[in-house]
PDB file of N, CA and C in Angstrom:
ATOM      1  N   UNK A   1       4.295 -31.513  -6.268  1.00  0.00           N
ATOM      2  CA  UNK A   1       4.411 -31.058  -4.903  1.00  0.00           C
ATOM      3  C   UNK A   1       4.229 -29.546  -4.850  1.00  0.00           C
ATOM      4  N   UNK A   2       3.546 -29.237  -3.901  1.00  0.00           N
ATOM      5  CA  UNK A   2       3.242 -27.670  -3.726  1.00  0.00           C
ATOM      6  C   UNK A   2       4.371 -27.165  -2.945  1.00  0.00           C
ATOM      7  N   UNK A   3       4.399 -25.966  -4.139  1.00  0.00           N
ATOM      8  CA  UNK A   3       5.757 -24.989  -3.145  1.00  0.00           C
ATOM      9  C   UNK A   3       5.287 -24.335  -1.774  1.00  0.00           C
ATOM     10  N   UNK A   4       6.559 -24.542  -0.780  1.00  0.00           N
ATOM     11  CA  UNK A   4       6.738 -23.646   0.312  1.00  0.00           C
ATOM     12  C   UNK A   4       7.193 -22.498   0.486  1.00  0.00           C
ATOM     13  N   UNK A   5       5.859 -21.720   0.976  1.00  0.00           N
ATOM     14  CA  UNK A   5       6.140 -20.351   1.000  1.00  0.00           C
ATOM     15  C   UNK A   5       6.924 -19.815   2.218  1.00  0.00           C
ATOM     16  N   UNK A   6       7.666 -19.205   1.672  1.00  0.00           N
ATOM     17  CA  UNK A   6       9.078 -18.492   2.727  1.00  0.00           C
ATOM     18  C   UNK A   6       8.745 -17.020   2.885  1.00  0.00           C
ATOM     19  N   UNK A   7       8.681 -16.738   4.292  1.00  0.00           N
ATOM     20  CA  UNK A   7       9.258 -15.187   4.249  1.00  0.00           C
ATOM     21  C   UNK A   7      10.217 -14.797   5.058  1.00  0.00           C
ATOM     22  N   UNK A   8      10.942 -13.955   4.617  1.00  0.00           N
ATOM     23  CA  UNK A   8      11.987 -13.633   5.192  1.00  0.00           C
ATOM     24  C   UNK A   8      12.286 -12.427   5.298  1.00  0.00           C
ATOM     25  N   UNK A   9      12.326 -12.229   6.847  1.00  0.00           N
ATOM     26  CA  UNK A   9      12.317 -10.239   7.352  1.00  0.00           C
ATOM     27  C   UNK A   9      14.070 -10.034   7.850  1.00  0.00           C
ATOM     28  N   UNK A  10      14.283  -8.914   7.438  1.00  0.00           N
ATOM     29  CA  UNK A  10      15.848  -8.645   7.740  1.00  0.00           C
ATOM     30  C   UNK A  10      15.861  -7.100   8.018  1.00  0.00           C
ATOM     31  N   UNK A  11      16.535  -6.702   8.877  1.00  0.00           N
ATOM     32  CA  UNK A  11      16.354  -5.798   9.576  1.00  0.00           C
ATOM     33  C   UNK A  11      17.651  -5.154   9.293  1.00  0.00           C
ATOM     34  N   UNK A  12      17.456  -3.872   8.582  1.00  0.00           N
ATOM     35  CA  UNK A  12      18.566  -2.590   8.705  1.00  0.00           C
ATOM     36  C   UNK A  12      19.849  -3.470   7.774  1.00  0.00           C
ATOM     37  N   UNK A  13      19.551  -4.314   7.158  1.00  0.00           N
ATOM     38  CA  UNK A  13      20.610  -4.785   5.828  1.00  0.00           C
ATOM     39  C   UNK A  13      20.405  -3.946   4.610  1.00  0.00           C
ATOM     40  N   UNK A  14      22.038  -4.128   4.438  1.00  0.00           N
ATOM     41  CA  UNK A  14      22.036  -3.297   3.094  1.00  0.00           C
ATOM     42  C   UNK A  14      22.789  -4.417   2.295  1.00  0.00           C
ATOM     43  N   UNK A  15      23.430  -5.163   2.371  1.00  0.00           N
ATOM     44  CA  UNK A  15      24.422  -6.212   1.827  1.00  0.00           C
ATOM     45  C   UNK A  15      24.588  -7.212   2.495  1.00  0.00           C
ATOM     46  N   UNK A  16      24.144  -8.423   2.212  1.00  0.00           N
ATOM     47  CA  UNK A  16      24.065  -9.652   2.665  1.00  0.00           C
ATOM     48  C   UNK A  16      24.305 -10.915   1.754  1.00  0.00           C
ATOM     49  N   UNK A  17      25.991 -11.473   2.194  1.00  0.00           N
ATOM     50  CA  UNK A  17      26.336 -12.418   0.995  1.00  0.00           C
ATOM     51  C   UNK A  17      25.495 -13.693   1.065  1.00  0.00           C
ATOM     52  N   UNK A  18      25.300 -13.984   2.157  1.00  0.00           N
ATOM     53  CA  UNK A  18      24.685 -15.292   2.412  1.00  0.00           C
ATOM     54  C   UNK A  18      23.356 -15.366   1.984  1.00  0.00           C
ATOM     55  N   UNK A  19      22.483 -14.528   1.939  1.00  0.00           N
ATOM     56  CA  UNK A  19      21.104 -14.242   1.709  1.00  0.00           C
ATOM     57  C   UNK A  19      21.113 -14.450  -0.147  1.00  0.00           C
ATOM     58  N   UNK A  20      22.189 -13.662  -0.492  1.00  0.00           N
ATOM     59  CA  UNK A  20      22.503 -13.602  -1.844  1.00  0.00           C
ATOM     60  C   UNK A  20      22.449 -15.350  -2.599  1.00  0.00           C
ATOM     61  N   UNK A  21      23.331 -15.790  -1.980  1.00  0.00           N
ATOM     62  CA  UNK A  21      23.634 -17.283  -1.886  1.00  0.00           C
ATOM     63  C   UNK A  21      22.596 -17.727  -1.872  1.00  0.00           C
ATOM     64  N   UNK A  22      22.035 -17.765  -0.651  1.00  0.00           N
ATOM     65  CA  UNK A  22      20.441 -18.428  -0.830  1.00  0.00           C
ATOM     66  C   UNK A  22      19.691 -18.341  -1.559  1.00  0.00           C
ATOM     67  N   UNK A  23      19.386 -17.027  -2.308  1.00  0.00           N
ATOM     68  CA  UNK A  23      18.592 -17.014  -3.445  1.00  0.00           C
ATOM     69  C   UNK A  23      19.285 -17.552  -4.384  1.00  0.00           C
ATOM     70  N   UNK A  24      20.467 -17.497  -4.824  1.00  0.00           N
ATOM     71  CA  UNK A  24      20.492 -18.099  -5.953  1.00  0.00           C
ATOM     72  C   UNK A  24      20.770 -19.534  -6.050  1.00  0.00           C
ATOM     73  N   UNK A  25      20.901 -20.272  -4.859  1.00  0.00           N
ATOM     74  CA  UNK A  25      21.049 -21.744  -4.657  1.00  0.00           C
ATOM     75  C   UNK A  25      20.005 -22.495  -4.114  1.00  0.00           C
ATOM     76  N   UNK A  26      18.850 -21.947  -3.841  1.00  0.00           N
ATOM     77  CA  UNK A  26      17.682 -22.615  -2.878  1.00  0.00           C
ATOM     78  C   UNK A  26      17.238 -22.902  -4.386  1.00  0.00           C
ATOM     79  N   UNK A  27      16.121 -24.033  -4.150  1.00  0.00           N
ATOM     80  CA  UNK A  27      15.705 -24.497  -5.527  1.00  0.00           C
ATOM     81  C   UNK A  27      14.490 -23.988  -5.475  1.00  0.00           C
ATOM     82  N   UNK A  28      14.470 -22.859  -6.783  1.00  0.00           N
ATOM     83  CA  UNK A  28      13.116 -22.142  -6.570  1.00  0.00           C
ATOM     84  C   UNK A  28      11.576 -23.036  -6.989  1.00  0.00           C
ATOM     85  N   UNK A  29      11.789 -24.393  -7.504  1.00  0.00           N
ATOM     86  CA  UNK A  29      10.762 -25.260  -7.859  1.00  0.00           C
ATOM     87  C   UNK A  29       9.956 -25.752  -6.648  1.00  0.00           C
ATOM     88  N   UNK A  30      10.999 -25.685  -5.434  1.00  0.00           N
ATOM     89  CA  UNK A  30      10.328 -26.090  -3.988  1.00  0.00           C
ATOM     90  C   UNK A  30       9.690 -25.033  -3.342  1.00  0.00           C
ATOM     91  N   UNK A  31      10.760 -23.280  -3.649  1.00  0.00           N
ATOM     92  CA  UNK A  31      10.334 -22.686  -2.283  1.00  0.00           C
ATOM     93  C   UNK A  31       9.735 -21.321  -3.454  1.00  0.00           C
ATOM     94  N   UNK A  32       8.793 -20.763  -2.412  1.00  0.00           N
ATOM     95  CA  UNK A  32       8.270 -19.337  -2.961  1.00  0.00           C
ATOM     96  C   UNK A  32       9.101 -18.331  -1.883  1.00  0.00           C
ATOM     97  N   UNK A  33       9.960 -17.663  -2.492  1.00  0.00           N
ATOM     98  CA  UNK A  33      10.257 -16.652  -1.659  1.00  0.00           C
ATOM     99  C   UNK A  33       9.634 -15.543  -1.514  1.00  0.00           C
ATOM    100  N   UNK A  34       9.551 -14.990  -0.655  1.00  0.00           N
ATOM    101  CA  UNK A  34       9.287 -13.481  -0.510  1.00  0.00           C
ATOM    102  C   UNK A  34      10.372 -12.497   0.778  1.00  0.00           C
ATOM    103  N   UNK A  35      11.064 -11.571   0.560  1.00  0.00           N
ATOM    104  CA  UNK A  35      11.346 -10.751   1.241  1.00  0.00           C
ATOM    105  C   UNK A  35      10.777  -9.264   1.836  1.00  0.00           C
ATOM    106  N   UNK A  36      11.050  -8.889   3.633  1.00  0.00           N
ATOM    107  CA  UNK A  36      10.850  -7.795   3.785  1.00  0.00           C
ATOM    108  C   UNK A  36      11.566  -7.113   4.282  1.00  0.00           C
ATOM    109  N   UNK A  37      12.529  -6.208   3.958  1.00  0.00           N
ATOM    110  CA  UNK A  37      13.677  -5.676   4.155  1.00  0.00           C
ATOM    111  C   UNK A  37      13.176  -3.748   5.299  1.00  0.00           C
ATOM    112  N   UNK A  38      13.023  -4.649   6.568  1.00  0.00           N
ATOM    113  CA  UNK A  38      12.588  -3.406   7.237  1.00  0.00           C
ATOM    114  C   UNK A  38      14.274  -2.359   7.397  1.00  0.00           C
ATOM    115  N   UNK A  39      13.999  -1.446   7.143  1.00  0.00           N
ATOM    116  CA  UNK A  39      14.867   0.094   7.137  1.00  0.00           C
ATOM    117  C   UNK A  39      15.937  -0.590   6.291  1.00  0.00           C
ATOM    118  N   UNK A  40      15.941  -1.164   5.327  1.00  0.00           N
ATOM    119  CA  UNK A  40      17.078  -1.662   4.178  1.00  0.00           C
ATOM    120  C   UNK A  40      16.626  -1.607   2.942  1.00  0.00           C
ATOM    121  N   UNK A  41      16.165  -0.648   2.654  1.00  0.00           N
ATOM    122  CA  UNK A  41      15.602  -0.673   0.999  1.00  0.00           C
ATOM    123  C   UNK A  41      16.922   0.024   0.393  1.00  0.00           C
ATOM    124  N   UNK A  42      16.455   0.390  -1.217  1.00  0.00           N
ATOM    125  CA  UNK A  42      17.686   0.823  -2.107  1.00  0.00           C
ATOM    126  C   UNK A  42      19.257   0.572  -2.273  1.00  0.00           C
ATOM    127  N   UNK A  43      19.769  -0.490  -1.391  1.00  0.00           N
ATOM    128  CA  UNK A  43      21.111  -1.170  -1.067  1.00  0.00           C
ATOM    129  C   UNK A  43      21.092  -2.004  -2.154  1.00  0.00           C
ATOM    130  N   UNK A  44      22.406  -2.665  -1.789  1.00  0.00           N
ATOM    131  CA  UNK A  44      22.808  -3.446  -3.438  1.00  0.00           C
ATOM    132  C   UNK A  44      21.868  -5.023  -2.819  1.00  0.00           C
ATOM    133  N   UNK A  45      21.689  -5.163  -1.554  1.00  0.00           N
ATOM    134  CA  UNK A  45      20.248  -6.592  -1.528  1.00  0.00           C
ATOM    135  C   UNK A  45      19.032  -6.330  -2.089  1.00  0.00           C
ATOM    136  N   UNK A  46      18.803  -5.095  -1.818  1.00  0.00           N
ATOM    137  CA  UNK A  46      17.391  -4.499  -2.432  1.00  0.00           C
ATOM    138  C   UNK A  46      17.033  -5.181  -4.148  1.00  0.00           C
ATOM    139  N   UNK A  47      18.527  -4.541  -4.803  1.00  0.00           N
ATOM    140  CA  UNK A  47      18.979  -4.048  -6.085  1.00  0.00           C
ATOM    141  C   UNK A  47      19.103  -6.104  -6.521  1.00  0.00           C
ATOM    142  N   UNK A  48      19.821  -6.551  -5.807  1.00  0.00           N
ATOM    143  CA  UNK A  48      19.561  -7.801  -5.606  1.00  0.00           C
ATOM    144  C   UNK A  48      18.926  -8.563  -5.999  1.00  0.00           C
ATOM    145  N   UNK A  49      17.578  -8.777  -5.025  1.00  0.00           N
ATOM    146  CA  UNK A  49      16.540  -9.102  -4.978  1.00  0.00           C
ATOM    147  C   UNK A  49      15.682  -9.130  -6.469  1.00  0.00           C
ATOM    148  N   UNK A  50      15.483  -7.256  -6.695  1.00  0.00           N
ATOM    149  CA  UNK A  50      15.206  -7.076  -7.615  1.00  0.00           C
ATOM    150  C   UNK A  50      15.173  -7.925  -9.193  1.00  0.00           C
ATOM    151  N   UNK A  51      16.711  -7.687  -9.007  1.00  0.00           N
ATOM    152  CA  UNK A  51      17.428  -8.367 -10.578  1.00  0.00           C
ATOM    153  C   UNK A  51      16.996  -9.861 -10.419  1.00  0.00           C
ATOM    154  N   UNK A  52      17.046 -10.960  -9.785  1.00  0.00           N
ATOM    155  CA  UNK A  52      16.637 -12.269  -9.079  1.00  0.00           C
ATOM    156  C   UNK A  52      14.954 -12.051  -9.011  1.00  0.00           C
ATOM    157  N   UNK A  53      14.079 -11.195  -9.378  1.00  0.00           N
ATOM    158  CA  UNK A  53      12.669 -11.519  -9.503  1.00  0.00           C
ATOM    159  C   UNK A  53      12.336 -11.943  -8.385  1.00  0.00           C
ATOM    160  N   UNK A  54      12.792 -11.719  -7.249  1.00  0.00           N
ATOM    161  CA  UNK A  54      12.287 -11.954  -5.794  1.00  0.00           C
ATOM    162  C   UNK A  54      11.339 -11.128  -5.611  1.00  0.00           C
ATOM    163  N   UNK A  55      10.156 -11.641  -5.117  1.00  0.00           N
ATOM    164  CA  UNK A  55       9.423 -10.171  -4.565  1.00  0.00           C
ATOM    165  C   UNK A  55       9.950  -9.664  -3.237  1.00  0.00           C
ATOM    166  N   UNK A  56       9.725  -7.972  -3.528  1.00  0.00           N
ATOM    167  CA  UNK A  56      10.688  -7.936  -1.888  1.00  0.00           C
ATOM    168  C   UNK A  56       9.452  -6.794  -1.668  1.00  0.00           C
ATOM    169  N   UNK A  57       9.289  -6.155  -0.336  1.00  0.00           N
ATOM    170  CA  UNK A  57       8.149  -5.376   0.401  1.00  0.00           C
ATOM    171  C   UNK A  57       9.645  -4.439   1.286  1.00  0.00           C
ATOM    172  N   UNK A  58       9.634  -3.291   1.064  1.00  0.00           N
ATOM    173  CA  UNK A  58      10.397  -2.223   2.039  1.00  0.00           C
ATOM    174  C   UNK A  58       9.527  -1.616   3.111  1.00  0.00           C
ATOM    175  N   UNK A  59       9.885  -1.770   4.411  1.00  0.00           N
ATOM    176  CA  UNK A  59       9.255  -0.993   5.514  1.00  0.00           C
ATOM    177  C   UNK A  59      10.036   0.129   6.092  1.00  0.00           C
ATOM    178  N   UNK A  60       9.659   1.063   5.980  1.00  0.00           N
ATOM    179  CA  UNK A  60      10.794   2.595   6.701  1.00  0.00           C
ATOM    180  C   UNK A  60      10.515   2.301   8.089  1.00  0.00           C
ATOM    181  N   UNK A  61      11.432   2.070   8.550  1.00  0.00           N
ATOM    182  CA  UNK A  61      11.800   2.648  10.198  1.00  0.00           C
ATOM    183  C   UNK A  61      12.918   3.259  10.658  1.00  0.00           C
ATOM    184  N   UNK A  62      12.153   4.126  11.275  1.00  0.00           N
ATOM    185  CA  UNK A  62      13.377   4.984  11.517  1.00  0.00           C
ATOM    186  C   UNK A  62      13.417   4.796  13.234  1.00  0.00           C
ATOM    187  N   UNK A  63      12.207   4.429  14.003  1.00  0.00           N
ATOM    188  CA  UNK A  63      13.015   4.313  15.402  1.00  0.00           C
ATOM    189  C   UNK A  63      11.853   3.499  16.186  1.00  0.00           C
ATOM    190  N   UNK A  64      11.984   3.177  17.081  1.00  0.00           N
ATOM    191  CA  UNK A  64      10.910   2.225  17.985  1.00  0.00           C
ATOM    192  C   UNK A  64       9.572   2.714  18.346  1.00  0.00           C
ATOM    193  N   UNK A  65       9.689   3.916  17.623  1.00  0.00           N
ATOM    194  CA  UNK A  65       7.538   4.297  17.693  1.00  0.00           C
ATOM    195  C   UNK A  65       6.997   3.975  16.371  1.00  0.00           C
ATOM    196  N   UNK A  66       7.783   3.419  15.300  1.00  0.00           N
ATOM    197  CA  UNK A  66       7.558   2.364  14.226  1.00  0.00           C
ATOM    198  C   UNK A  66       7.113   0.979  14.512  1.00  0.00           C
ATOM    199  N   UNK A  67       7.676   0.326  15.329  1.00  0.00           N
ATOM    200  CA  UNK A  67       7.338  -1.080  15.688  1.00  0.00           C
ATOM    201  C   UNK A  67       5.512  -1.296  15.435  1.00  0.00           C
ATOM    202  N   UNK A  68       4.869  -0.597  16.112  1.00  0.00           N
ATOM    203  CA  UNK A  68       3.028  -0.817  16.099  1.00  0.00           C
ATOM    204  C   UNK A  68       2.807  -0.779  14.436  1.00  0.00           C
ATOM    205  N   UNK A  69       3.137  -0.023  13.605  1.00  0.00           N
ATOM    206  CA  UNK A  69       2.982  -0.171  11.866  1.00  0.00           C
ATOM    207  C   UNK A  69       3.450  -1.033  11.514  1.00  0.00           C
ATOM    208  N   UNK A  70       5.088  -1.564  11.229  1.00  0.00           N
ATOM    209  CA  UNK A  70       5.695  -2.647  10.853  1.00  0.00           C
ATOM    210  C   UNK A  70       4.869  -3.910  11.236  1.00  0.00           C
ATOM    211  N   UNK A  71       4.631  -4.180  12.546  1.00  0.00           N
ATOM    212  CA  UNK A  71       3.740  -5.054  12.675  1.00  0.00           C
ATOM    213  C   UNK A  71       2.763  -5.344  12.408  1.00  0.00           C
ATOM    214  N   UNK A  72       1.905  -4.386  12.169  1.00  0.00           N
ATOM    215  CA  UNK A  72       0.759  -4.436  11.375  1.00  0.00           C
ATOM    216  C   UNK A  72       0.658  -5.081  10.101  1.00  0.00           C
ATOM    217  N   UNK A  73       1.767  -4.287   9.097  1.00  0.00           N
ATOM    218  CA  UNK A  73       2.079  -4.694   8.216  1.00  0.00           C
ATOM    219  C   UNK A  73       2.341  -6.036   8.142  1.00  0.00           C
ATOM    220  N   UNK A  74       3.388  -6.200   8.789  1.00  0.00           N
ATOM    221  CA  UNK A  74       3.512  -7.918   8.738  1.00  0.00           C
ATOM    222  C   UNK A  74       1.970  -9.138   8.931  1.00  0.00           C
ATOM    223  N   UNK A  75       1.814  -8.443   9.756  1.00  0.00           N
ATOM    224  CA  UNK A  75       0.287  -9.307   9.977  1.00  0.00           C
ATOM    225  C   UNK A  75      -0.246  -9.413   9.050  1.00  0.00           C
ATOM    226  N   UNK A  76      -0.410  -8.208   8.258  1.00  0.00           N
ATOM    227  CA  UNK A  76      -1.618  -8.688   7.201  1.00  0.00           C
ATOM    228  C   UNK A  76      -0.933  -9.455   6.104  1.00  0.00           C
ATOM    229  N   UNK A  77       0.130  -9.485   5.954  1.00  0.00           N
ATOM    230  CA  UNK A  77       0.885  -9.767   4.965  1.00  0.00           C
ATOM    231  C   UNK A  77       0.958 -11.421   5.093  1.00  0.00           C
ATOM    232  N   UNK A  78       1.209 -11.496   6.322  1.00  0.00           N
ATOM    233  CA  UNK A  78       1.309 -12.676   6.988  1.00  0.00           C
ATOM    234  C   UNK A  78      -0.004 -13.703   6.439  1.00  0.00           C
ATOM    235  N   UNK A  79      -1.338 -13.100   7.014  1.00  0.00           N
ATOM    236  CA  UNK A  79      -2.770 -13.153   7.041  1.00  0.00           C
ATOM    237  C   UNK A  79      -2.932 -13.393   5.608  1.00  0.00           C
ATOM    238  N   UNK A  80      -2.822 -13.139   4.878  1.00  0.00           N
ATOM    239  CA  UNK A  80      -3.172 -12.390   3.241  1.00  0.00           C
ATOM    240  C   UNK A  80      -2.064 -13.971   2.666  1.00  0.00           C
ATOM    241  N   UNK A  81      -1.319 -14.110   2.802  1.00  0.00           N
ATOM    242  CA  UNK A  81       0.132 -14.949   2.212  1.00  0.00           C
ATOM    243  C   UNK A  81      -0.236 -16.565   2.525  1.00  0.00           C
ATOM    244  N   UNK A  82      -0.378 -16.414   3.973  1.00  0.00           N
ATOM    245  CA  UNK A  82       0.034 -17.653   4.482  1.00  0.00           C
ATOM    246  C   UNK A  82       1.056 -18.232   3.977  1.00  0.00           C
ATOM    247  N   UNK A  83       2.171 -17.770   5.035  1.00  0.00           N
ATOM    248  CA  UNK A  83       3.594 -18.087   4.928  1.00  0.00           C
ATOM    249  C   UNK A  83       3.446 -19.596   5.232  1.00  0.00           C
ATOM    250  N   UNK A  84       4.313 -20.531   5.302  1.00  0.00           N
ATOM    251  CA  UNK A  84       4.878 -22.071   5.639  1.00  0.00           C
ATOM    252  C   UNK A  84       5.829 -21.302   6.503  1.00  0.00           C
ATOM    253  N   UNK A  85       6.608 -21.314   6.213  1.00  0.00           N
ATOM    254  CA  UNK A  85       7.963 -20.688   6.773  1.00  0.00           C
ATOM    255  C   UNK A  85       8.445 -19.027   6.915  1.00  0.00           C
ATOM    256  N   UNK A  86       8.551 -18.942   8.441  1.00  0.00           N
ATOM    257  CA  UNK A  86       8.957 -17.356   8.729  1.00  0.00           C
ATOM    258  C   UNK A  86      10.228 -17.095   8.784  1.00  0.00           C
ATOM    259  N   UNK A  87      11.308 -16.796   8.487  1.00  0.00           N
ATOM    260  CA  UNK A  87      12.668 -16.543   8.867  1.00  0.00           C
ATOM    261  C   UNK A  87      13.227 -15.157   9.559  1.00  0.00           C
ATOM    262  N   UNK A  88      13.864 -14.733  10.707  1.00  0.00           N
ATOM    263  CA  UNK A  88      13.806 -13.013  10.404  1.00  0.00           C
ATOM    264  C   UNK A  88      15.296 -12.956  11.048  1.00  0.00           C
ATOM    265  N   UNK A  89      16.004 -12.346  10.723  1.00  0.00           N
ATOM    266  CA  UNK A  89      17.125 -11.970  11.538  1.00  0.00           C
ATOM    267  C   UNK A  89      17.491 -10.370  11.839  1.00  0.00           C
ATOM    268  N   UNK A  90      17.962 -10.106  12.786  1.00  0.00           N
ATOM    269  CA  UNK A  90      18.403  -9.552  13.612  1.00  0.00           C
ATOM    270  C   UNK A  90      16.977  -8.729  14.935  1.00  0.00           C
ATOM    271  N   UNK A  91      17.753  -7.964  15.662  1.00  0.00           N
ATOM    272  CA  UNK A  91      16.362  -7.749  16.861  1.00  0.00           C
ATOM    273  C   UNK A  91      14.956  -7.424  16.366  1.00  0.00           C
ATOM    274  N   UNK A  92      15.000  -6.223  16.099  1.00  0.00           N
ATOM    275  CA  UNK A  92      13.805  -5.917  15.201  1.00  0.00           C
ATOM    276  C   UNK A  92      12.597  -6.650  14.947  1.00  0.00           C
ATOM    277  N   UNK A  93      13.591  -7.168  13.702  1.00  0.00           N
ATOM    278  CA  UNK A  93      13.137  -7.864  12.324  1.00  0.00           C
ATOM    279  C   UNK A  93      12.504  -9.314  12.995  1.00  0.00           C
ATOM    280  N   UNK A  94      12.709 -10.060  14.237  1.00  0.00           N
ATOM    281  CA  UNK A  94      12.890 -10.790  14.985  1.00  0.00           C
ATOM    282  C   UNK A  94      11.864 -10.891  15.854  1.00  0.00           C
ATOM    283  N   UNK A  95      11.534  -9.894  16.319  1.00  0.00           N
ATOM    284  CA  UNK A  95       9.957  -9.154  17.261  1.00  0.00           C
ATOM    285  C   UNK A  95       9.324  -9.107  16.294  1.00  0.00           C
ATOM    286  N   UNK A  96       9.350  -7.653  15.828  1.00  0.00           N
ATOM    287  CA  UNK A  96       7.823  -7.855  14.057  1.00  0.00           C
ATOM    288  C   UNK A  96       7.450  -9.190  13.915  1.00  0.00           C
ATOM    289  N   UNK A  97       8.370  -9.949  13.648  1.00  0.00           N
ATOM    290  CA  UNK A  97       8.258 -11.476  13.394  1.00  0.00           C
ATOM    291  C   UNK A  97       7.566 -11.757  14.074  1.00  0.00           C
ATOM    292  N   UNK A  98       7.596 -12.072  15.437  1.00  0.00           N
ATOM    293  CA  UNK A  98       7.292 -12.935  15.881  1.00  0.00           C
ATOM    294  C   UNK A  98       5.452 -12.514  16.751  1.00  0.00           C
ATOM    295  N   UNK A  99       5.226 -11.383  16.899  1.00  0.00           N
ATOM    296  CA  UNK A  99       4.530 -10.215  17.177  1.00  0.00           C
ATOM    297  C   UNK A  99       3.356 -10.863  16.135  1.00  0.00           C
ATOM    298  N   UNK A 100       3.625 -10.293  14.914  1.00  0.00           N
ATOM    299  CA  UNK A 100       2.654 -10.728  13.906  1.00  0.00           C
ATOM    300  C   UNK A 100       2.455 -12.280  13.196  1.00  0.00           C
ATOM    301  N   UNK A 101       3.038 -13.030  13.908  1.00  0.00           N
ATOM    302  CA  UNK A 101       2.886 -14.207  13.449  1.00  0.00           C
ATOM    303  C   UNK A 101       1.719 -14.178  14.560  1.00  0.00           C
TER     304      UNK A 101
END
């Protein structure tokens, strides 16, 4: 069976137990993860991620005349990947999402 590719955008996290959880309990034989941690890089999820061989992608934003890049980004990423599955939480991370899908 071919794995399902996941992406998952999270917005302005620095520490996230549940996310944590998920990676290490989702069965990585089914799913391909990928993370994009817009304005949450270098935190202990980052650091996370890292150690767990997740691929993760950092986007800097610093305020809402960012949104037109982030999205971009996502698009191609999007385009380039072909995700199965989009996940994004919080506002942001949520628009980009849904923008570039």
């Amino acid at each position: 069976m071919k794995k399902k590719k996941v992406l998952i955008i999270l917005y302005n996290l620095s520490k996230a137990q549940e996310h944590e959880w998920f990676v290490k309990y989702m069965n990585r034989n089914l799913f391909d993860f990928r993370f994009v941690l817009i304005n949450g890089g270098n935190g202990p999820l980052h650091e996370f991620l890292k150690k767990e061989n997740i691929p993760v992608k950092v986007i800097k934003y610093s305020s809402k005349k960012d949104m037109p890049l982030t999205v971009i980004r996502l698009f191609f990423m999007m385009l380039f990947r072909r995700f199965d599955i989009v996940h994004a939480h919080l506002f942001e991370a949520t628009l980009a999402g849904l923008i570039a899908s």
